[in-house]
Protein backbone atom coordinates (compact mmCIF):
# COMPACT_ATOMS: atom_id res chain seq x y z
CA UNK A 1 98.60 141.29 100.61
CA UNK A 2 98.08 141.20 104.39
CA UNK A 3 95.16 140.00 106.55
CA UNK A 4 92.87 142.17 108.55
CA UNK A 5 91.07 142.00 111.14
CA UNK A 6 88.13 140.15 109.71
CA UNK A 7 89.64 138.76 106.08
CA UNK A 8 92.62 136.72 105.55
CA UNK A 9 95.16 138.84 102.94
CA UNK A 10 95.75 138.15 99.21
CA UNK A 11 99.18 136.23 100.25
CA UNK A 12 97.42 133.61 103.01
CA UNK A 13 93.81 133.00 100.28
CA UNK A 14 96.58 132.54 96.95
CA UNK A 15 98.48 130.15 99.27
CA UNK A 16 95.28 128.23 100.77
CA UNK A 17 93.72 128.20 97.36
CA UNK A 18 97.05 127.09 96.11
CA UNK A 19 97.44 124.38 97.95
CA UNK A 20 93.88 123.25 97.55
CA UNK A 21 94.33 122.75 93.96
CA UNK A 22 97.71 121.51 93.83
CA UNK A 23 96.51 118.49 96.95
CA UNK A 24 93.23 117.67 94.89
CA UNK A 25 95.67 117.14 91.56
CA UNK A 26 98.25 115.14 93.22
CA UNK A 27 95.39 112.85 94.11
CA UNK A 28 93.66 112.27 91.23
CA UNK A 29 96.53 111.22 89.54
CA UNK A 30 97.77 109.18 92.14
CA UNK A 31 94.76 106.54 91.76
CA UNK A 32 95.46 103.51 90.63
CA UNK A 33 98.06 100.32 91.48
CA UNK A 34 101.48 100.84 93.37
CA UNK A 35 102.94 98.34 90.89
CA UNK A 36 101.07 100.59 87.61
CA UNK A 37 102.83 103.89 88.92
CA UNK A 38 105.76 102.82 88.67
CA UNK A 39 105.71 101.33 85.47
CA UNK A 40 106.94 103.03 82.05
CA UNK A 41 103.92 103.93 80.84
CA UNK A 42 102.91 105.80 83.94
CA UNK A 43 106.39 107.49 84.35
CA UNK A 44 105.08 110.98 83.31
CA UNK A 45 102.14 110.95 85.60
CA UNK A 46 104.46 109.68 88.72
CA UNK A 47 106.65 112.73 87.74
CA UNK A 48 103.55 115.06 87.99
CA UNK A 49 102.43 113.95 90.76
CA UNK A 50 105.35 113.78 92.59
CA UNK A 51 105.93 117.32 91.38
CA UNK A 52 103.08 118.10 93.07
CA UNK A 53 103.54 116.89 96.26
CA UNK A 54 107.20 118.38 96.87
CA UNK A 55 105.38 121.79 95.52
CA UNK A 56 102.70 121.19 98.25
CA UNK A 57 105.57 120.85 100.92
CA UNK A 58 107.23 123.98 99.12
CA UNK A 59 103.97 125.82 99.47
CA UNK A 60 102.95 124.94 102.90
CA UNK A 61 106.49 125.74 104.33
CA UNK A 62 106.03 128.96 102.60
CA UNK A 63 102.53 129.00 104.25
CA UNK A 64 103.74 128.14 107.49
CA UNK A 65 106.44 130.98 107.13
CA UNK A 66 103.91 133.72 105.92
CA UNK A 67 101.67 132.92 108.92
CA UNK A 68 104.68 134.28 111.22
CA UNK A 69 104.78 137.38 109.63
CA UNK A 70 100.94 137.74 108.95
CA UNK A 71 98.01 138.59 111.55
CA UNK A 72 94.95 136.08 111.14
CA UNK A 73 91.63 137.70 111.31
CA UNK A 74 89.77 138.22 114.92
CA UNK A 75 88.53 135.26 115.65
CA UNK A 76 84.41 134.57 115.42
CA UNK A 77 82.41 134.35 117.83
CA UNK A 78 82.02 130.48 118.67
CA UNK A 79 81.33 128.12 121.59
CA UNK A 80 84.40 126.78 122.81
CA UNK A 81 84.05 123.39 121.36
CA UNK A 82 83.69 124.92 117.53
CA UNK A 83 86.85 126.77 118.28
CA UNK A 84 88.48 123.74 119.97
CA UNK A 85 87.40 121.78 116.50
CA UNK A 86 88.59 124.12 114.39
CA UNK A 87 91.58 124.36 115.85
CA UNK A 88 92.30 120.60 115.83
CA UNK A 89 91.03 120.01 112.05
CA UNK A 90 93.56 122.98 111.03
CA UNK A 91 96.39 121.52 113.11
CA UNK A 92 95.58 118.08 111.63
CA UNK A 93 95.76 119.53 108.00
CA UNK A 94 99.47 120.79 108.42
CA UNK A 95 100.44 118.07 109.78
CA UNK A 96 99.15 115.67 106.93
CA UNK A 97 100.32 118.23 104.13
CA UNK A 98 103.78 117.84 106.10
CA UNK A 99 103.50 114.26 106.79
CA UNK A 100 102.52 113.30 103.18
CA UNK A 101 105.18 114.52 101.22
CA UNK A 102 107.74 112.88 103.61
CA UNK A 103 106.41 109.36 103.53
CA UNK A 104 106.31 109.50 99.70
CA UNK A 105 110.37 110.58 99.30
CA UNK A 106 111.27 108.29 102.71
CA UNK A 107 108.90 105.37 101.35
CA UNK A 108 110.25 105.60 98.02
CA UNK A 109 113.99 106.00 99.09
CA UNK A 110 113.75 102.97 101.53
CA UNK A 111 112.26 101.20 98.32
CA UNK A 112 115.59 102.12 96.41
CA UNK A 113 113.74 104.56 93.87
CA UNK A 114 114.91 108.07 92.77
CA UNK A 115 111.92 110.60 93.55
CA UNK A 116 111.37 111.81 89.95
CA UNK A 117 110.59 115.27 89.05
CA UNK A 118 110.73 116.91 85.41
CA UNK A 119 114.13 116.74 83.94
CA UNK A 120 115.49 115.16 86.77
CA UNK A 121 115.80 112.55 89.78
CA UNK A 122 116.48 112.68 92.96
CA UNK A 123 118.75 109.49 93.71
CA UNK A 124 117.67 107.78 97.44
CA UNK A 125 119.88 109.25 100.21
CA UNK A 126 119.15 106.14 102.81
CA UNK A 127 119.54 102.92 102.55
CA UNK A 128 117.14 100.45 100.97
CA UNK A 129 114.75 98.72 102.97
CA UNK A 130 112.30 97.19 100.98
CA UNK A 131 109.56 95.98 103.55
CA UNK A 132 109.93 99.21 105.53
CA UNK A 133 109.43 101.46 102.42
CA UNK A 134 106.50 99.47 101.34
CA UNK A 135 104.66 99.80 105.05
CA UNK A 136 105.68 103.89 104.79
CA UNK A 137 103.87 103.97 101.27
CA UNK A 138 101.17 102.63 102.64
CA UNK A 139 100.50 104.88 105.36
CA UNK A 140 101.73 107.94 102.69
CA UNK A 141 98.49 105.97 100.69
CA UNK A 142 96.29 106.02 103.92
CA UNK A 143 97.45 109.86 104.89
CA UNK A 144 96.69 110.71 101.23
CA UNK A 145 93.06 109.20 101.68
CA UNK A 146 92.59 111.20 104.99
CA UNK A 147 93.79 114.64 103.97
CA UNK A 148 90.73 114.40 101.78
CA UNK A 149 88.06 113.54 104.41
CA UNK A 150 89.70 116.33 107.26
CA UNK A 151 89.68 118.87 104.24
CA UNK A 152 86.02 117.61 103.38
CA UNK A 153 85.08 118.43 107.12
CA UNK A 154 86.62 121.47 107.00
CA UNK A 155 84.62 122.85 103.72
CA UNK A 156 81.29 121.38 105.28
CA UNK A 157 82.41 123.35 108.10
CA UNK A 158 83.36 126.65 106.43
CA UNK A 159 79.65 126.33 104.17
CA UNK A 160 77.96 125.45 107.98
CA UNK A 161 79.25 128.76 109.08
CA UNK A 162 78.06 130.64 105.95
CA UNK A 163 75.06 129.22 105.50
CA UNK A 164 73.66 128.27 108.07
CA UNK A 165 74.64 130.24 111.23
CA UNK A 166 75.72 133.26 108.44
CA UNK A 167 79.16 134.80 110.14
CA UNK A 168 82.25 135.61 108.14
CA UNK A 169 84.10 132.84 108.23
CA UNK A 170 83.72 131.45 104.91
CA UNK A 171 83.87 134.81 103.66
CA UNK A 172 87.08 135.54 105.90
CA UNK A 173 89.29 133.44 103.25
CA UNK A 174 86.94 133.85 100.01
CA UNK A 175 88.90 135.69 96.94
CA UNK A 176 87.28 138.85 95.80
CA UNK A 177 84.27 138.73 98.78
């Protein structure tokens, strides 16, 4: 379950992997209109995907916990500006898979709509500013669009470091390697 001193542990890949899957499914069904999401027809995909983002908060918190109680591998050898990188591109990842989740329930709130999950709603606990909650969706539209391209540098960056300058690091959170 725990992480050694040159692989992360069974609990820190499951919740990486995790959270990898659950962020790439809340975006694919997010595409399309603001106005079409909320619509009738597209009631049972907004619940999904809002599922999934309060799940990815759930999962990261969880993440963020584990890490406390976990030891991260030894760090690689690097020059300071790959480890100064790294560190900001991992830094800026928790902070949009924090940040995302809480513009969608505060945009939606200020908007006056319930954040629906299966079975159930989640009535707005703040007033309803319309204009505000519109600009707060769109930045929770713009962070959504970014978590992709920092994740995307960060996989380019994990296969750089296996395949071309061949250390562990990809293999450091790889299942079953």
């Amino acid at each position: 379950m725990r992480s050694t001193s040159s692989r992360y542990g069974v609990g820190a890949q499951a919740l990486h992997w995790l959270t990898v899957m659950l962020v790439l499914a809340a975006y694919v069904l997010s595409k399309g209109d603001r106005d079409s999401l909320y619509s009738a027809a597209a009631d049972g995909i907004r619940r999904i995907h809002e599922t999934l983002g309060v799940l990815v908060f759930i999962v990261v918190v969880l993440w963020l916990l584990w890490r406390l109680i976990d030891n991260t591998p030894a760090k690689q050898p690097m020059p300071r500006w790959m480890a100064a990188a790294a560190t900001l591109v991992r830094f800026a990842l928790y902070a949009l898979l924090i940040a995302i989740p809480a513009t969608a329930v505060l945009g939606t709130w200020l908007e006056g709509i319930p954040v629906t999950l299966p079975g159930f709603d989640i009535a707005p606990q703040i007033a309803k500013a319309h204009g505000l909650g519109q600009l707060i969706m769109e930045i929770h539209t713009t962070l959504g669009n970014a978590i992709l391209w920092v994740a995307g540098v960060h996989a380019a960056a994990a296969l750089f470091h296996h395949f071309y300058l061949h250390d562990e690091v990809l293999q450091s959170m790889a299942p079953g390697a």
